[in-house]
N, C-alpha and C. Protein backbone atom coordinates (compact mmCIF):
# COMPACT_ATOMS: atom_id res chain seq x y z
N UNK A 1 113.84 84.05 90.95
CA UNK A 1 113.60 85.44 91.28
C UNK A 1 112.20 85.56 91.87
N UNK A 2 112.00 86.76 92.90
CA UNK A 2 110.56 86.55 93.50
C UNK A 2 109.71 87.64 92.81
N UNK A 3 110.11 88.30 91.68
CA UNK A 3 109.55 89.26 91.41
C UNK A 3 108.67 89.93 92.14
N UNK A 4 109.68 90.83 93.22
CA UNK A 4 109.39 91.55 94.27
C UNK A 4 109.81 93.17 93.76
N UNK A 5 109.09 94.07 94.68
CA UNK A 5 109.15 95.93 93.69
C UNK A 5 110.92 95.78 94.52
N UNK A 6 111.45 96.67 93.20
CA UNK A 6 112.78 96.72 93.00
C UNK A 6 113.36 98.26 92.94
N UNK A 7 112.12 99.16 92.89
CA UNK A 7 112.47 100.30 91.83
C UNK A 7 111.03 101.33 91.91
N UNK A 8 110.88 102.32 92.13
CA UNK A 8 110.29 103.22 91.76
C UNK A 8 109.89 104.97 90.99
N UNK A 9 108.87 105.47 90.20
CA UNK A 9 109.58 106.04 89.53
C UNK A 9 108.75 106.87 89.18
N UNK A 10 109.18 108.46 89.12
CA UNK A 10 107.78 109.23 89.36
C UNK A 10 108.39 109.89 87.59
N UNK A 11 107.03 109.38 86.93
CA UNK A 11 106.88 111.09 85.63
C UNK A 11 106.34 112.29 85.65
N UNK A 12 107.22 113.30 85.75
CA UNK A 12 106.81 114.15 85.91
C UNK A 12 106.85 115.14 84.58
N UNK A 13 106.44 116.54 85.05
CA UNK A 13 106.01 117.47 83.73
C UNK A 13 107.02 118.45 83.74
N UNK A 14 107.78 118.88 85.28
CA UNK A 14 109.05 119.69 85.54
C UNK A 14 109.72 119.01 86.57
N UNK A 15 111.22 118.17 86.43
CA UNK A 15 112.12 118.01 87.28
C UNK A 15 112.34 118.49 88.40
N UNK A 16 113.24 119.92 87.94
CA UNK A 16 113.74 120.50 89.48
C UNK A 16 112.15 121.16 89.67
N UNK A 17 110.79 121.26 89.29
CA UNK A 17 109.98 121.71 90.67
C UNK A 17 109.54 120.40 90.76
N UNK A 18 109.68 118.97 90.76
CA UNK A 18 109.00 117.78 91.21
C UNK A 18 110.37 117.66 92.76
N UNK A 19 111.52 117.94 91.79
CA UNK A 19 112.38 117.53 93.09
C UNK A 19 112.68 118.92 94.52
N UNK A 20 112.15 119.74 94.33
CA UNK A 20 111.85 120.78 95.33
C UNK A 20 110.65 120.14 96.26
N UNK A 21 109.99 120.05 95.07
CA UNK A 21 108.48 119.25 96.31
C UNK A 21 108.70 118.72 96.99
N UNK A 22 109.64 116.87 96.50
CA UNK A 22 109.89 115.98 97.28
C UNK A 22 110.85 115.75 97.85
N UNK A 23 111.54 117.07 98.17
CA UNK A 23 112.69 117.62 99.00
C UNK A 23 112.09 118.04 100.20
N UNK A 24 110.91 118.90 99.84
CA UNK A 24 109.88 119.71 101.42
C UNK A 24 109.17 118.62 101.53
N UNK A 25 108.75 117.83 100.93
CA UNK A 25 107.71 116.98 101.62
C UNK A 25 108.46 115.91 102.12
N UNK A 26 109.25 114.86 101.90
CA UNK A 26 109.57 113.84 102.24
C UNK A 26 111.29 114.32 102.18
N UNK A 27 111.83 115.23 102.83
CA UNK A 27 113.36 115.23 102.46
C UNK A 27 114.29 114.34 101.76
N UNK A 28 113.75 113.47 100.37
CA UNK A 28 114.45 113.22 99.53
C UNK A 28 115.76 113.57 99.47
N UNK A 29 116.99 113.16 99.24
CA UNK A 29 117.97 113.68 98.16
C UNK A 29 118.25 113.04 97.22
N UNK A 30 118.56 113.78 96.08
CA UNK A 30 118.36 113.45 94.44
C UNK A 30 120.13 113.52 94.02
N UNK A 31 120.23 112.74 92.81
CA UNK A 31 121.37 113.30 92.16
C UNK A 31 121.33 112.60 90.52
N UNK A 32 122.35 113.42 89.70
CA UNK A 32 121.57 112.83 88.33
C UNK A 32 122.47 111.40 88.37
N UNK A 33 121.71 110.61 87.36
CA UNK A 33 121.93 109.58 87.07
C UNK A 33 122.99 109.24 85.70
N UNK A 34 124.03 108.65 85.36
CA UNK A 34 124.53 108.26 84.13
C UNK A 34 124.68 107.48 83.30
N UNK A 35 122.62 107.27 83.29
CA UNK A 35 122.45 106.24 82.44
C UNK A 35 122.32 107.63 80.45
N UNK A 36 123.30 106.83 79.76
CA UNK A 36 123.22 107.82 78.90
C UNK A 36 122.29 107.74 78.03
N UNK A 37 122.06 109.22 76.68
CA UNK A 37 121.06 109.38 76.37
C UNK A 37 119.87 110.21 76.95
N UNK A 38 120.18 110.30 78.10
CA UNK A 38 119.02 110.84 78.62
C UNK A 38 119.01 111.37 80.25
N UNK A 39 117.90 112.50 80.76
CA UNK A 39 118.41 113.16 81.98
C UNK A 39 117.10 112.05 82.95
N UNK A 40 117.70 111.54 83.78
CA UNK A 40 117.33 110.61 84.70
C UNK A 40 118.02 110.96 86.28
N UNK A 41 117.23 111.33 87.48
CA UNK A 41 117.48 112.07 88.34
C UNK A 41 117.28 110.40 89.15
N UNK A 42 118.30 109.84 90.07
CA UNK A 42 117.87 108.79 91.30
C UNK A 42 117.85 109.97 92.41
N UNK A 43 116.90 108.75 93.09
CA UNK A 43 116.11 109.47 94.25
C UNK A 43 116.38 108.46 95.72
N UNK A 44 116.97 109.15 96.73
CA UNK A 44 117.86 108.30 98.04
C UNK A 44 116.43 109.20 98.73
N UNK A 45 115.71 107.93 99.01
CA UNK A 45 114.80 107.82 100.24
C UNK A 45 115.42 107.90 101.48
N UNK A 46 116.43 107.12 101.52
CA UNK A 46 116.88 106.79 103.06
C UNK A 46 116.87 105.54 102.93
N UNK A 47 116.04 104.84 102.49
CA UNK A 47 115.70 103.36 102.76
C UNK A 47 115.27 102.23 101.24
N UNK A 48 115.76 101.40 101.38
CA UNK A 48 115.35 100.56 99.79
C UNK A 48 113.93 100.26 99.81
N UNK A 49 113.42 100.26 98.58
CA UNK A 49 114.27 100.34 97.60
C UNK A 49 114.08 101.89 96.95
N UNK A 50 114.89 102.25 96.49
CA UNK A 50 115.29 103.69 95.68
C UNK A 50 114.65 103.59 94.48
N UNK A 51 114.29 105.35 94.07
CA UNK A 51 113.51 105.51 93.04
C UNK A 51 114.63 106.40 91.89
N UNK A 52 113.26 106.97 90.57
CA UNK A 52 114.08 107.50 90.21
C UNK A 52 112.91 108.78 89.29
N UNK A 53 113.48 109.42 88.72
CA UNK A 53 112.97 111.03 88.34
C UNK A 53 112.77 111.02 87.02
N UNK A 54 111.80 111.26 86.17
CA UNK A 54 112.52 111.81 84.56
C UNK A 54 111.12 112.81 83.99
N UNK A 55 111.53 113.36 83.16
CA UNK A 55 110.30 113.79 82.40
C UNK A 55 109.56 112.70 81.61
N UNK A 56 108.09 113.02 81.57
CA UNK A 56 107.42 111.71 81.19
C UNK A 56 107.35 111.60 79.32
N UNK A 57 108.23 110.74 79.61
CA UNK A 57 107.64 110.33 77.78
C UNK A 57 106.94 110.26 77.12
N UNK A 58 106.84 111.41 75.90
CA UNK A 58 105.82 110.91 75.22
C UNK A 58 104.37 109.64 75.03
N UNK A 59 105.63 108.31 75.05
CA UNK A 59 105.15 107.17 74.95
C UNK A 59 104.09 106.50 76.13
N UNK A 60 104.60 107.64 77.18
CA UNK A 60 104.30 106.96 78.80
C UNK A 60 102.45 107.33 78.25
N UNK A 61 101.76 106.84 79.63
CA UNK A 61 100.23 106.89 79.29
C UNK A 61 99.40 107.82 80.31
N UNK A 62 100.56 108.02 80.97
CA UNK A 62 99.97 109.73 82.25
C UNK A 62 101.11 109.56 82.89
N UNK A 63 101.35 111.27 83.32
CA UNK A 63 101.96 111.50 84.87
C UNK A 63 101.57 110.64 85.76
N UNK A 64 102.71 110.42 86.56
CA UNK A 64 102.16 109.25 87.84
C UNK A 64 104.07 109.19 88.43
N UNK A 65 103.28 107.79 89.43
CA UNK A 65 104.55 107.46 89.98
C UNK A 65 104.16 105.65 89.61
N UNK A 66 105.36 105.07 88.95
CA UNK A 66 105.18 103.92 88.63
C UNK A 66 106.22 102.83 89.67
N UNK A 67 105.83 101.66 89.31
CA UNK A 67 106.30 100.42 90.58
C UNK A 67 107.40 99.66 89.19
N UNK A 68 108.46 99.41 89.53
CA UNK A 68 108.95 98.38 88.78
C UNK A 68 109.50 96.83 90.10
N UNK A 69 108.85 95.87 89.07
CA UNK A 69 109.33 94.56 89.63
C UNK A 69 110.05 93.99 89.01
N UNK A 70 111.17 93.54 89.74
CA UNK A 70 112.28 92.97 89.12
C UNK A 70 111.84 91.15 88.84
N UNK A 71 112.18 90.72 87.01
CA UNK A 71 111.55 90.08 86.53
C UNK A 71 112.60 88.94 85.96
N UNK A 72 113.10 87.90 85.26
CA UNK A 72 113.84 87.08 85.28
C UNK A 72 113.58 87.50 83.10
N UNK A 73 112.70 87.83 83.00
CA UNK A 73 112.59 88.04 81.52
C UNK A 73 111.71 88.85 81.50
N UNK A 74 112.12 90.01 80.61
CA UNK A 74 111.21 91.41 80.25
C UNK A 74 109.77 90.49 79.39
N UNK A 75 110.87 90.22 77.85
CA UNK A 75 109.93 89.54 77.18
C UNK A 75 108.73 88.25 77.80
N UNK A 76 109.28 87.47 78.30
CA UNK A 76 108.30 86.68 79.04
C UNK A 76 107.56 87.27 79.83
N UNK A 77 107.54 88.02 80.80
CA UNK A 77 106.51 88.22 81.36
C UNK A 77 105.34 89.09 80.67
N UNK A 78 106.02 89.61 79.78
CA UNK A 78 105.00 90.55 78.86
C UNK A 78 104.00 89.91 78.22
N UNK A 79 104.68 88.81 77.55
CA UNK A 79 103.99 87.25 77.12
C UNK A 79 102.79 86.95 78.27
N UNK A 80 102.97 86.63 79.32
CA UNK A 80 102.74 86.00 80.47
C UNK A 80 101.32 86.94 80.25
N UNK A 81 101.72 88.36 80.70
CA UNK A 81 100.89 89.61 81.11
C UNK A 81 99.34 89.77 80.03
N UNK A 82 99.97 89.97 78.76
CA UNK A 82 99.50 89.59 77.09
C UNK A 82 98.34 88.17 77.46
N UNK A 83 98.62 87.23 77.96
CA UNK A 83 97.85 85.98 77.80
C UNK A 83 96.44 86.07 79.03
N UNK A 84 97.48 86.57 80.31
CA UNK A 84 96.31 86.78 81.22
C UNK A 84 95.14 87.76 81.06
N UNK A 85 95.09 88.75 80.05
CA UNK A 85 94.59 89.76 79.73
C UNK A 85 94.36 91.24 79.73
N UNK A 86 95.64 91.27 80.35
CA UNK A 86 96.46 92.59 80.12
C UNK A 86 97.09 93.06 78.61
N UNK A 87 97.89 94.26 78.40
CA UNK A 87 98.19 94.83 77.22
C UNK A 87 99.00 95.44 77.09
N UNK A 88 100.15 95.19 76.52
CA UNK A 88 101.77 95.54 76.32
C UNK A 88 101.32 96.98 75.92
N UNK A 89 101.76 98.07 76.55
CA UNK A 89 102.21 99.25 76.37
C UNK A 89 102.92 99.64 75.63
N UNK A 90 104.31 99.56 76.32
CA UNK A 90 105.74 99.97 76.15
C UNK A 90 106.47 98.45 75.95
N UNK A 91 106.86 97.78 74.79
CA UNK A 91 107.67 96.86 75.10
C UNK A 91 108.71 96.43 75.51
N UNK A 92 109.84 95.53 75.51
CA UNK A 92 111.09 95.50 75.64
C UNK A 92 111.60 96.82 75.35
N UNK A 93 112.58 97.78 76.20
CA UNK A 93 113.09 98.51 75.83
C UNK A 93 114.54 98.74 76.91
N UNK A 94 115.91 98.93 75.91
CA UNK A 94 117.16 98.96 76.83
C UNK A 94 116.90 100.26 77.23
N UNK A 95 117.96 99.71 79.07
CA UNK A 95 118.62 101.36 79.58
C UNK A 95 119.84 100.78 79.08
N UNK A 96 120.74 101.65 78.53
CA UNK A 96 121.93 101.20 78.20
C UNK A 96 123.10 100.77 79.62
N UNK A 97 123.53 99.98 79.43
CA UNK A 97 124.39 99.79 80.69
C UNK A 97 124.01 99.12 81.65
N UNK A 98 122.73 99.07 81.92
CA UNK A 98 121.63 98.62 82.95
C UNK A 98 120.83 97.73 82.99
N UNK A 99 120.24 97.60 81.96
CA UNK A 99 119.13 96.19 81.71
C UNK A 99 117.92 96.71 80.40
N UNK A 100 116.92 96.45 81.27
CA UNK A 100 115.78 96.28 80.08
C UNK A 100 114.33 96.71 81.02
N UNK A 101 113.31 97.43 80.32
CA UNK A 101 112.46 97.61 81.10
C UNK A 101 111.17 97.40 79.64
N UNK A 102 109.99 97.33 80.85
CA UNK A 102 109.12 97.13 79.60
C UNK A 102 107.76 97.70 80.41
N UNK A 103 106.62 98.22 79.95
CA UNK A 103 104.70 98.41 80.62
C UNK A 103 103.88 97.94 79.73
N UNK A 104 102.76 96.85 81.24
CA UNK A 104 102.18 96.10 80.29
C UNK A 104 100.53 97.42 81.56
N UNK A 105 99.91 97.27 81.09
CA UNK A 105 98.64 97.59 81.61
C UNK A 105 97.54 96.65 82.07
N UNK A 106 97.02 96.58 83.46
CA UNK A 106 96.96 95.00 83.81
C UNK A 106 94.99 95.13 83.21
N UNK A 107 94.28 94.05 83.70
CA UNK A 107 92.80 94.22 82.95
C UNK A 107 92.50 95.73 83.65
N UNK A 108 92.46 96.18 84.57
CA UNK A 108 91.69 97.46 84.95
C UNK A 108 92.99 98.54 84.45
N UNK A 109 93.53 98.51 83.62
CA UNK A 109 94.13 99.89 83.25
C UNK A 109 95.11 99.97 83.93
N UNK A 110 95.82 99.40 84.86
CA UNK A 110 96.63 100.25 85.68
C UNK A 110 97.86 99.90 85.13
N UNK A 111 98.70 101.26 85.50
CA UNK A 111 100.22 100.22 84.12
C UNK A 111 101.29 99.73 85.45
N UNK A 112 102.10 98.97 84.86
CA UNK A 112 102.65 98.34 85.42
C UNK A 112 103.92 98.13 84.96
N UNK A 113 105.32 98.43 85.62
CA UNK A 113 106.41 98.31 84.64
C UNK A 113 107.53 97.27 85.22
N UNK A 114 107.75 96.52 84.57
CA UNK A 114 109.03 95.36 85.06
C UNK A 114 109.98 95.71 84.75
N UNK A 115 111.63 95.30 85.18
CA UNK A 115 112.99 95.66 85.10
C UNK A 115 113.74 93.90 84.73
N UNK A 116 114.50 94.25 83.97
CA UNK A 116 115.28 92.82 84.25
C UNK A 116 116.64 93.40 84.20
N UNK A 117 117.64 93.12 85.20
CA UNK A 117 118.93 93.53 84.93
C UNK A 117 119.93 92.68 83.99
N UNK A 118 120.63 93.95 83.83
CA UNK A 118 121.91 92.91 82.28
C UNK A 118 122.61 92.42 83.74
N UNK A 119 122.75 90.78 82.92
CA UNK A 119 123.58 90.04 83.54
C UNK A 119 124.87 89.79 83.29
N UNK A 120 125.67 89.81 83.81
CA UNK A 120 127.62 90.22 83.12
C UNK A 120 128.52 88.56 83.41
């Protein structure tokens, strides 16, 4: 795997006015997502790779728009991330149906989130 960005993903504080914005600004179209458990809006740029919408979690560490790279192991690279001197955030955590995502925060703070997809 080249762990290349796969995925992008904005937290926001209100949905439908984040997706009005990025409807006038960048004519986005949105539609919800059925990953369950939870309201998750994907977002059709036009062009790959595609993002996606949610209210920001508690857990998250600010509003933003985050990068996910698609990774061959959540846990390992967190390992990996952990040794170089970065700092696990958010660990291993399932989307049901979908895979696994995890944020490590690299030395200057910036977070950073990987994807690994379930393999069938």
């Amino acid at each position: 795997m080249t762990n290349h960005l796969c995925h992008f993903e904005l937290m926001v504080s209100d949905v439908e006015k984040a997706k009005k914005f990025y409807s006038a600004v960048f004519d986005w179209k949105f539609s919800e997502s059925a990953v369950p458990g939870m309201r998750y809006v994907e977002i059709n740029t036009g062009k790959e790779p595609g993002g996606g919408m949610m209210k920001k979690p508690d857990a998250a560490p600010m509003y933003g728009i985050g990068t996910y790279f698609l990774v061959d192991s959540v846990d390992e690279t967190m390992k990996k991330a952990a040794a170089a001197g970065g700092c696990v955030h958010i660990p291993k955590m399932e989307i049901p149906t979908i895979g696994w995502w995890g944020l490590f925060m690299d030395p200057d703070g910036i977070p950073v989130m990987v994807f690994e997809p379930l393999r069938k």
